[in-house]
C-alpha atoms as a PDB file:
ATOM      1  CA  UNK A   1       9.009 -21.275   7.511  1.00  0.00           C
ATOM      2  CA  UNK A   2      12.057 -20.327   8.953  1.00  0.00           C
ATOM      3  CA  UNK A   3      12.874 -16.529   9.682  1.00  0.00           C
ATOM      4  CA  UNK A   4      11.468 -13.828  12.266  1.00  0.00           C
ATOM      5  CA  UNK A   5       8.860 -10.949  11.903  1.00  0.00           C
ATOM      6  CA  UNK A   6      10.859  -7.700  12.179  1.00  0.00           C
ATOM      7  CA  UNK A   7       8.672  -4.592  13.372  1.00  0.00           C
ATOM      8  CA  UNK A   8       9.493  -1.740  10.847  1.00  0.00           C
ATOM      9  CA  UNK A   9      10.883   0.479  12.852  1.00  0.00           C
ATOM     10  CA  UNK A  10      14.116  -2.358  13.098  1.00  0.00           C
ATOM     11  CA  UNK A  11      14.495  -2.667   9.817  1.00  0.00           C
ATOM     12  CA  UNK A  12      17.848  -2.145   8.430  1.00  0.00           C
ATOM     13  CA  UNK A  13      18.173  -0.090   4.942  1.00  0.00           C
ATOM     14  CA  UNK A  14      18.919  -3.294   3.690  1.00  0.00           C
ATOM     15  CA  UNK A  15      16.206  -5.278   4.210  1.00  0.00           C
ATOM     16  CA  UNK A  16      13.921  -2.902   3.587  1.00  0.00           C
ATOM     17  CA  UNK A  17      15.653  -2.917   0.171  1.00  0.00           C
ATOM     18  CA  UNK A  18      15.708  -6.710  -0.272  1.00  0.00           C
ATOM     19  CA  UNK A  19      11.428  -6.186   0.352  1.00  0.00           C
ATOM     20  CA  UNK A  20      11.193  -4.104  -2.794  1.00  0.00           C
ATOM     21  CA  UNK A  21      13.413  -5.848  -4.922  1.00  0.00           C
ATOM     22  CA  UNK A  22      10.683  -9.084  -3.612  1.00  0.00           C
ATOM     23  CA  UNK A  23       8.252  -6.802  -4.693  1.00  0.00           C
ATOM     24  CA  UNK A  24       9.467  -6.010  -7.853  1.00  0.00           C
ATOM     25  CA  UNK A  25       9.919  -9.439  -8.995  1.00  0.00           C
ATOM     26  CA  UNK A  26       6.471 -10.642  -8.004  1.00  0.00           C
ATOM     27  CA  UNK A  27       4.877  -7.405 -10.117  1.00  0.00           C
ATOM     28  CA  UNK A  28       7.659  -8.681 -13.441  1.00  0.00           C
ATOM     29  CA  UNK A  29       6.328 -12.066 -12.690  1.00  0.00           C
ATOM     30  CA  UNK A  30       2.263 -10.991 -12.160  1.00  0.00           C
ATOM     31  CA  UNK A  31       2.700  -9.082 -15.231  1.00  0.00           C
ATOM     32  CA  UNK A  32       2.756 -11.693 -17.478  1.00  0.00           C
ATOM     33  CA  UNK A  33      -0.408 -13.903 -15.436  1.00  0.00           C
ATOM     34  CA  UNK A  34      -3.498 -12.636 -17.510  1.00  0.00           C
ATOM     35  CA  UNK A  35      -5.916 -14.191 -15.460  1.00  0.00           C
ATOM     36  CA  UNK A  36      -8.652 -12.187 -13.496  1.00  0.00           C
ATOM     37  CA  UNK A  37      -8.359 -13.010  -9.875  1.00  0.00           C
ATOM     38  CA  UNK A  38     -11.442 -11.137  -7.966  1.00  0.00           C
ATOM     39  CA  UNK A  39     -10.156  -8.073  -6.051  1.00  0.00           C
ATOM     40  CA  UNK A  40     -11.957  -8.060  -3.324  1.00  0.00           C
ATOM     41  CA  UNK A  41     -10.592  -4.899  -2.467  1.00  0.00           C
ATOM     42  CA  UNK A  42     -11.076  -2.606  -5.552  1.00  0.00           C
ATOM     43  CA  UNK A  43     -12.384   1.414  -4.397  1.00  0.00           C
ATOM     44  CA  UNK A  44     -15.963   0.767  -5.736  1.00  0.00           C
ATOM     45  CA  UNK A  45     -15.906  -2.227  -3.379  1.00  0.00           C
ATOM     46  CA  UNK A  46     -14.025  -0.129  -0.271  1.00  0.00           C
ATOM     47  CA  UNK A  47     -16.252   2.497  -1.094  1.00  0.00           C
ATOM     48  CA  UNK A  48     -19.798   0.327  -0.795  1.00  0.00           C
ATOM     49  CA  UNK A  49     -18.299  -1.430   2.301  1.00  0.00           C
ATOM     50  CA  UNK A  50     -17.789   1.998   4.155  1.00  0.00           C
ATOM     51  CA  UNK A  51     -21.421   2.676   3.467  1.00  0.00           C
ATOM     52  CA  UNK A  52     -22.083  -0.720   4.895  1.00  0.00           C
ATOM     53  CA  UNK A  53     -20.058   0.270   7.658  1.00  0.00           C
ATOM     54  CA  UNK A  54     -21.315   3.684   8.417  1.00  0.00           C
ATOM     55  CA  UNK A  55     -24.311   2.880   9.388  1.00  0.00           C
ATOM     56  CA  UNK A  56     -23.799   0.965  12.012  1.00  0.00           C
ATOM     57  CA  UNK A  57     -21.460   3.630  13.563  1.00  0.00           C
ATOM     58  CA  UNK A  58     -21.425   4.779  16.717  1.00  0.00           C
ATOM     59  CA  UNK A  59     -22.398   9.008  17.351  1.00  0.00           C
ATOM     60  CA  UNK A  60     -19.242   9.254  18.594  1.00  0.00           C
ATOM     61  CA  UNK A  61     -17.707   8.442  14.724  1.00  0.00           C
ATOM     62  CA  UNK A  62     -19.601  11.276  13.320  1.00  0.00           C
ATOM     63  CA  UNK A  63     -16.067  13.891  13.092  1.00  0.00           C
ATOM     64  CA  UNK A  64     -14.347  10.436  11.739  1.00  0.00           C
ATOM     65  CA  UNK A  65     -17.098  10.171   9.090  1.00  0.00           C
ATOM     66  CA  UNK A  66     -17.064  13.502   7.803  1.00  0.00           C
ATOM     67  CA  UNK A  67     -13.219  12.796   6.667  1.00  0.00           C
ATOM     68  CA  UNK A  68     -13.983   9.206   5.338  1.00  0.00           C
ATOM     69  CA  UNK A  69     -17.018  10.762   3.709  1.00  0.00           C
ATOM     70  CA  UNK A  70     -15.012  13.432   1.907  1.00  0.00           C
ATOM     71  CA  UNK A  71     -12.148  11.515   1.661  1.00  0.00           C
ATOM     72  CA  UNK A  72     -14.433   8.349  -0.676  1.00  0.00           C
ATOM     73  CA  UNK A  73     -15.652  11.247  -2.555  1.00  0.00           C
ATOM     74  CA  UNK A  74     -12.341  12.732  -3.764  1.00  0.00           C
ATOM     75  CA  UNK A  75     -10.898   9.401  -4.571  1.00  0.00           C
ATOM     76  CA  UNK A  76     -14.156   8.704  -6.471  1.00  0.00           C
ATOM     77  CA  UNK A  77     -12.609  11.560  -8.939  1.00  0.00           C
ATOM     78  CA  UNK A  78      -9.210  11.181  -8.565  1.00  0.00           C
ATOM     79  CA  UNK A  79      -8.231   7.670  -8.495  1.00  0.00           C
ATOM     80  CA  UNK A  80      -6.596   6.554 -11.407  1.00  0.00           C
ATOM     81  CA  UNK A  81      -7.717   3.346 -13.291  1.00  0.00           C
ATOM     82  CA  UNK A  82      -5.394   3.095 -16.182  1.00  0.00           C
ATOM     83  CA  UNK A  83      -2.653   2.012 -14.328  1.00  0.00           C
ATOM     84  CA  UNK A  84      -0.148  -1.289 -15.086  1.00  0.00           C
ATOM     85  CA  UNK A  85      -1.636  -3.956 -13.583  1.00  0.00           C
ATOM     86  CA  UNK A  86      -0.533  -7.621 -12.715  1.00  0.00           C
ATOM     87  CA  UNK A  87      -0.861  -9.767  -9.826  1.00  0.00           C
ATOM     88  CA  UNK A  88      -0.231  -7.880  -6.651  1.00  0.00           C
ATOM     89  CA  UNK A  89       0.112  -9.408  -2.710  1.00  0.00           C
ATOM     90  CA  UNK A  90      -2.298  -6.625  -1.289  1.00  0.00           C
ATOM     91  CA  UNK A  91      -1.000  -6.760   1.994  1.00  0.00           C
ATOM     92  CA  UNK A  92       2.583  -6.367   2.798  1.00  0.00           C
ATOM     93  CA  UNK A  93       2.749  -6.030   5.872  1.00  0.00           C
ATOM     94  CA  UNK A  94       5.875  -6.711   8.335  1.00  0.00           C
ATOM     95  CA  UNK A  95       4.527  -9.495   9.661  1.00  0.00           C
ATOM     96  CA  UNK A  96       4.088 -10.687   6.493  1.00  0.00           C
ATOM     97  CA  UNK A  97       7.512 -10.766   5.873  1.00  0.00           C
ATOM     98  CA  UNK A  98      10.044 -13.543   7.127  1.00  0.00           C
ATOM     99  CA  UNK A  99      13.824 -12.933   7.602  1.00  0.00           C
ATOM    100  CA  UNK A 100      16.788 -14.612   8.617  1.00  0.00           C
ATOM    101  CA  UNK A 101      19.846 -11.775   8.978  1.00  0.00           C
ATOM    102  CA  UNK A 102      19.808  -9.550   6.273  1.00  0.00           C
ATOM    103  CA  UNK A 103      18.334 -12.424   4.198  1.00  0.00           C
ATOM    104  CA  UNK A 104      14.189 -12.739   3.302  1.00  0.00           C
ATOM    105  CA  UNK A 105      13.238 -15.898   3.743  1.00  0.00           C
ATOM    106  CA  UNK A 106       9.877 -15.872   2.964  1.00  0.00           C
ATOM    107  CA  UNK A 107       6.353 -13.204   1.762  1.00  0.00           C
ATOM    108  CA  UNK A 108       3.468 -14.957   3.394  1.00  0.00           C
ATOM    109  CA  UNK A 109      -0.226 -14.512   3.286  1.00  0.00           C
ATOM    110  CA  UNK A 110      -1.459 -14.144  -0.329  1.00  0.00           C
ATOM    111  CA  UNK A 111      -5.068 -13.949   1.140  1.00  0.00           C
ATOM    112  CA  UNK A 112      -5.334 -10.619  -0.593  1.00  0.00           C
ATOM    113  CA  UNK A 113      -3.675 -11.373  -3.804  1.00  0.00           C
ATOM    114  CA  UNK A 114      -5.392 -10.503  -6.500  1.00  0.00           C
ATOM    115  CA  UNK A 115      -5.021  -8.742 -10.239  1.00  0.00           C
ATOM    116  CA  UNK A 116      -4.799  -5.452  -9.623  1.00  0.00           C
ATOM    117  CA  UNK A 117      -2.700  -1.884  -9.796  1.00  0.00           C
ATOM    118  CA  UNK A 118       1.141  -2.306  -8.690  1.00  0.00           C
ATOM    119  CA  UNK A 119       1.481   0.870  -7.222  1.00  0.00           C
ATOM    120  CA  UNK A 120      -1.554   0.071  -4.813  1.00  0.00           C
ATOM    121  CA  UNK A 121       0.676  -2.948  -3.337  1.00  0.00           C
ATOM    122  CA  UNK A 122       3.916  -0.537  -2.989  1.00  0.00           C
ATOM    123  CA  UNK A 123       1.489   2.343  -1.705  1.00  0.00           C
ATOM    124  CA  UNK A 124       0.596  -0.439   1.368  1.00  0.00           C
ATOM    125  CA  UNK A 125       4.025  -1.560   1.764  1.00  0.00           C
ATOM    126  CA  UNK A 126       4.930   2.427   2.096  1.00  0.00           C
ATOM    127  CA  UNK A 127       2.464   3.167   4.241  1.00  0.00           C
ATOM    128  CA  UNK A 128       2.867  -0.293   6.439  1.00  0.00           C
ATOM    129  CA  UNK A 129       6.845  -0.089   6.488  1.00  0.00           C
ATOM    130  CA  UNK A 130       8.067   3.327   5.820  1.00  0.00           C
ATOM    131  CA  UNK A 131       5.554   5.275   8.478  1.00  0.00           C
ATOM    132  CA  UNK A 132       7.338   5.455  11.730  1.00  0.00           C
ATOM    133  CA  UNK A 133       6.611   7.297  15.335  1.00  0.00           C
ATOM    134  CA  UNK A 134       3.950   8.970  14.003  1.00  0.00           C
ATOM    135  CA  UNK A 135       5.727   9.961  10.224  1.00  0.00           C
ATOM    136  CA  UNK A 136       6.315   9.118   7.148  1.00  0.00           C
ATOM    137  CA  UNK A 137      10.268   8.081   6.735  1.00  0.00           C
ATOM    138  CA  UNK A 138      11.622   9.650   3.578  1.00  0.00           C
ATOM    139  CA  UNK A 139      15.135   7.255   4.046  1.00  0.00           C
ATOM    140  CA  UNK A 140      13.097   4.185   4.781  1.00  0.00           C
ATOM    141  CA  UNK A 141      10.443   5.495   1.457  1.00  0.00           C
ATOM    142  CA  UNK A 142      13.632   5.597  -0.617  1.00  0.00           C
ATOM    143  CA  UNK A 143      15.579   2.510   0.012  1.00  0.00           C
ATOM    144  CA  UNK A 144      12.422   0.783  -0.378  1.00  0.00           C
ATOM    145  CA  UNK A 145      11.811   1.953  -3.241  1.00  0.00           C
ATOM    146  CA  UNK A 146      15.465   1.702  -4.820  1.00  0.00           C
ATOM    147  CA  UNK A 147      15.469  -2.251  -4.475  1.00  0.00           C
ATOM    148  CA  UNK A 148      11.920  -2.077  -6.376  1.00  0.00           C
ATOM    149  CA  UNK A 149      12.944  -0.030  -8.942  1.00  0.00           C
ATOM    150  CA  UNK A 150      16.285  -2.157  -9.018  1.00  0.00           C
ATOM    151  CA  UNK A 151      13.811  -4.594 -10.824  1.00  0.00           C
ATOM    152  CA  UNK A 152      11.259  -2.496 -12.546  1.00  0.00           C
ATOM    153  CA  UNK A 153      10.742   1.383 -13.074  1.00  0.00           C
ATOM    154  CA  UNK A 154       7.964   2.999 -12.557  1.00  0.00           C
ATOM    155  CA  UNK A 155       6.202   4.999 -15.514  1.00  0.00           C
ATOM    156  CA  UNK A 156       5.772   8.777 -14.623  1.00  0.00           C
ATOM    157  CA  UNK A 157       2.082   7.640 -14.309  1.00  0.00           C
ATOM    158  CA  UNK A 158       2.234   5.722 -11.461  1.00  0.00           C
ATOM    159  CA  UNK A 159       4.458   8.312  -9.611  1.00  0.00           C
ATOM    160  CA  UNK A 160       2.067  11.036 -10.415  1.00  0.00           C
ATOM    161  CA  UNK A 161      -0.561   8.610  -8.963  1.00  0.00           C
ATOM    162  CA  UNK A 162       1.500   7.491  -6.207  1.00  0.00           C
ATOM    163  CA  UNK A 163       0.241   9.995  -3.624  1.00  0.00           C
ATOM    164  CA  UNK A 164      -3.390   9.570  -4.537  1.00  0.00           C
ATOM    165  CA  UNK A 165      -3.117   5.321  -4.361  1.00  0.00           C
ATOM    166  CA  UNK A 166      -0.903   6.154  -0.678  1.00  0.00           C
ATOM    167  CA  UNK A 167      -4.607   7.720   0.468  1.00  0.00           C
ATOM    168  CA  UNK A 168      -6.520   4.320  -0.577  1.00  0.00           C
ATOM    169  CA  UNK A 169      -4.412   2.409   0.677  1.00  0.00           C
ATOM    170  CA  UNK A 170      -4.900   4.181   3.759  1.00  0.00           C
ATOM    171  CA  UNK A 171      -8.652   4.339   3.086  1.00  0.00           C
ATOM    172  CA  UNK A 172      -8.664   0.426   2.538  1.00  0.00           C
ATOM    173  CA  UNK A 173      -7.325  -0.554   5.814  1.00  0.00           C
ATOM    174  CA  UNK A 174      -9.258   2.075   7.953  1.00  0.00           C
ATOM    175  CA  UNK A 175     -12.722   0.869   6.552  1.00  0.00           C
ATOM    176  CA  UNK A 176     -11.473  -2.927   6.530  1.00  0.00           C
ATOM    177  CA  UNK A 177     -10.736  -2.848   9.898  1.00  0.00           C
ATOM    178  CA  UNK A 178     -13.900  -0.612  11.054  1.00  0.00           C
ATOM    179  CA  UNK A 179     -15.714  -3.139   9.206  1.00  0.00           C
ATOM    180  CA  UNK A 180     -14.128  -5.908  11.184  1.00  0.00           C
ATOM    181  CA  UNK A 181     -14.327  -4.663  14.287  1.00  0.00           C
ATOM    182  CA  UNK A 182     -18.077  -3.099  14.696  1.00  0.00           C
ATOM    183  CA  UNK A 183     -19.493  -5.777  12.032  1.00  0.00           C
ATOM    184  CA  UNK A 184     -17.863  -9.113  12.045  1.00  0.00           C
ATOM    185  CA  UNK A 185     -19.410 -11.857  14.013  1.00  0.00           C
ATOM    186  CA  UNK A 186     -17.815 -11.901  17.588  1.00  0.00           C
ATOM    187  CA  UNK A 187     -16.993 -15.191  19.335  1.00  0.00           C
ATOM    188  CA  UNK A 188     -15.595 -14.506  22.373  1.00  0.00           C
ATOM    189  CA  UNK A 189     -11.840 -14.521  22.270  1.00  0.00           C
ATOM    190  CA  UNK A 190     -11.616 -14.328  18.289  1.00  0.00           C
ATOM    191  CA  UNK A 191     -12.709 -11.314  17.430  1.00  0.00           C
ATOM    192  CA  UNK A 192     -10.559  -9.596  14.976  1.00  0.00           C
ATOM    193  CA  UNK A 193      -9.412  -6.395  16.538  1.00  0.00           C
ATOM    194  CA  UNK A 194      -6.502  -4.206  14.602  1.00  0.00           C
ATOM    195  CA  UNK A 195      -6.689  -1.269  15.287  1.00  0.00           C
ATOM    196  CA  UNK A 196      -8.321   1.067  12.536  1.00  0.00           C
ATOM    197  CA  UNK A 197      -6.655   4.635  13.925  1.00  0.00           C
ATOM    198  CA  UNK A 198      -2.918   3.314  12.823  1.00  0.00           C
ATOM    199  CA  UNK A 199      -4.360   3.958   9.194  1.00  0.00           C
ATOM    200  CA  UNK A 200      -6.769   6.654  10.126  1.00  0.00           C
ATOM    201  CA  UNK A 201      -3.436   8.859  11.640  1.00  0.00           C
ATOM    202  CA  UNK A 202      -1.990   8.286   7.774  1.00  0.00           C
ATOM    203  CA  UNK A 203      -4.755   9.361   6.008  1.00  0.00           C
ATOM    204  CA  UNK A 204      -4.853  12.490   7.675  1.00  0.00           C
ATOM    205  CA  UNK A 205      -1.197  13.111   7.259  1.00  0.00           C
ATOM    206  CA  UNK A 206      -1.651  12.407   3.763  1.00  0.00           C
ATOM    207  CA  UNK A 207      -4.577  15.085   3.424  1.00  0.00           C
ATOM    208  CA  UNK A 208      -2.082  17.661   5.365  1.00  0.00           C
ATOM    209  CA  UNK A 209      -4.724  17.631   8.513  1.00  0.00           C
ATOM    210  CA  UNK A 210      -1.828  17.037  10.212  1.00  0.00           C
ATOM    211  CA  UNK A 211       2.273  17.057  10.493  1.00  0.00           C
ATOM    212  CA  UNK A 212       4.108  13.685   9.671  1.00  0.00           C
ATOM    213  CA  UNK A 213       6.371  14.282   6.679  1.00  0.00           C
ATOM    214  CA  UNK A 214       4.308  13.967   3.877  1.00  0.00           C
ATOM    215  CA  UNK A 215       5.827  17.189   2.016  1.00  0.00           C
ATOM    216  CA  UNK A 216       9.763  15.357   1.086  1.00  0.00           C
ATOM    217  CA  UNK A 217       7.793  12.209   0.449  1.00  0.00           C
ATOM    218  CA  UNK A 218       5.660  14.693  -1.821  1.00  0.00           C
ATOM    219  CA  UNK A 219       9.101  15.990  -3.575  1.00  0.00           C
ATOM    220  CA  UNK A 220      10.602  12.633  -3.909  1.00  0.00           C
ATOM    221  CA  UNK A 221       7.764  11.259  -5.858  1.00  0.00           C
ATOM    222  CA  UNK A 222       7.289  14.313  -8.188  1.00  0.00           C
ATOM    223  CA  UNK A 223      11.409  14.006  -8.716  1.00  0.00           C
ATOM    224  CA  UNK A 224      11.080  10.430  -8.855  1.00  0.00           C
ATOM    225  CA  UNK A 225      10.773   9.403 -12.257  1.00  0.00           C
ATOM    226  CA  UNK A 226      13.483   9.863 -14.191  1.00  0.00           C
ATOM    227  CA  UNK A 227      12.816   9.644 -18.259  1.00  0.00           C
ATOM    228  CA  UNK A 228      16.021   8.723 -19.648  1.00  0.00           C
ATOM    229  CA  UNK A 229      15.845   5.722 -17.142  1.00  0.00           C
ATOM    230  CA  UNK A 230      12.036   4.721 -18.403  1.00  0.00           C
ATOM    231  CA  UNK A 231      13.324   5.381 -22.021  1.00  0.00           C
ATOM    232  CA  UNK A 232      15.793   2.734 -21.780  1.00  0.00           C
ATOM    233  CA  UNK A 233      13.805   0.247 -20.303  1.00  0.00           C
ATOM    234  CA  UNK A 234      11.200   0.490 -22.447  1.00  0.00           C
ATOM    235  CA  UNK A 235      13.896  -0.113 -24.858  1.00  0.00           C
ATOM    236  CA  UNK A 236      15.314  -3.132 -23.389  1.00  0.00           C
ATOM    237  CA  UNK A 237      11.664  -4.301 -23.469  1.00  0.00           C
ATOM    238  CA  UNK A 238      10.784  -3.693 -26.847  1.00  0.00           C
ATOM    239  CA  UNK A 239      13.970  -5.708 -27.573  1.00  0.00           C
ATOM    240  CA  UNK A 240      13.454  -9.103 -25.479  1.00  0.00           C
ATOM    241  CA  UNK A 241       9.296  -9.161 -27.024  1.00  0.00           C
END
């Protein structure tokens, strides 16, 4: 494919724009696709993996634990399941993502893909491309999020959920790569090692153990959803079924 991995913290407004508009489109797109594809990634399955996981911790983990711990237990009542769903990437990621200028030349990786909730995949892409020097990016969160809503709004629903699927996501990717690190079979040279703090340091922004701009991101997603907007789409949809 032709086209460079940007790291985040280079990417322009615009691009970061063009990725949700991408994003968008494959969500109108994954609507439509009925089809169960196995999420191998759903919270029960996070949830039973950490437990895996856990136990094969070092003593060292225990202060990490007690957060995971509480953190699988509030999810486990405040996750919302009754969410639109469609095909989703899972993993969007910047080096994921393939550009030429201001131009996206390609998403790769649909290893993850699977059926699932929408605003899980643009709770990753948040938390992989809008979380910067230690903080979440309320400019980078919104232009983001203007390209995907350029293609499809999101239902007051899904923003009230928003912060809630920004912690599993979070969650996901700390256990995921605990999991690969302390459990996965080691050969030598190929053993998978990403670094499971990156998500850890968001999770505990997001539960306000610590600074990194979560209260605008908090603002912007409880002023997010504007009705008239959702009214008229849901117009424009009711017209073209």
């Amino acid at each position: 494919q032709e086209g460079k991995v940007l790291a985040p913290a280079r990417m322009k407004p615009s691009q970061l724009e063009t990725i949700g508009h991408a994003l968008g489109d494959l969500h109108v797109i994954g609507k439509a696709y009925k089809k169960g594809i196995d999420n191998r990634f759903s919270f029960e399955r996070i949830a039973d993996l950490y437990l895996t996981v856990r136990n094969r911790l070092p003593n060292y983990f225990r202060k990490i634990c007690r957060t995971l711990d509480d953190e699988v237990e509030y999810l486990t009542r405040y996750l919302e399941g009754k969410l639109p769903k469609g095909v989703i990437h899972g993993d969007i990621f910047s080096d994921n993502l393939l550009f030429r200028g201001e131009k996206m030349t390609a998403m790769l990786d649909f290893d993850a893909a699977c059926r699932g909730k929408f605003i899980f995949d643009i709770a990753t892409a948040v938390n992989a491309l809008c979380f910067v020097d230690g903080a979440y990016s309320l400019d980078r969160f919104r232009y983001l999020l203007s390209g995907y809503e350029s293609v499809r709004t999101l239902s007051l629903a899904e923003w009230d959920a928003f912060p809630n699927e920004l912690r599993f996501s979070s969650l996901r990717f700390t256990v995921t790569r605990l999991h690969d690190f302390f459990l996965s079979p080691v050969d030598g040279k190929n053993r998978v090692d990403k670094d499971f703090r990156e998500f850890f340091e968001r999770l505990r922004v997001l539960r306000r153990e610590r600074e990194g701009g979560m209260e605008p991101l908090l603002m912007a997603m409880a002023t997010g959803y504007d009705y008239r907007k959702y009214q008229k789409v849901k117009a424009t949809e009711r017209r073209q079924a």
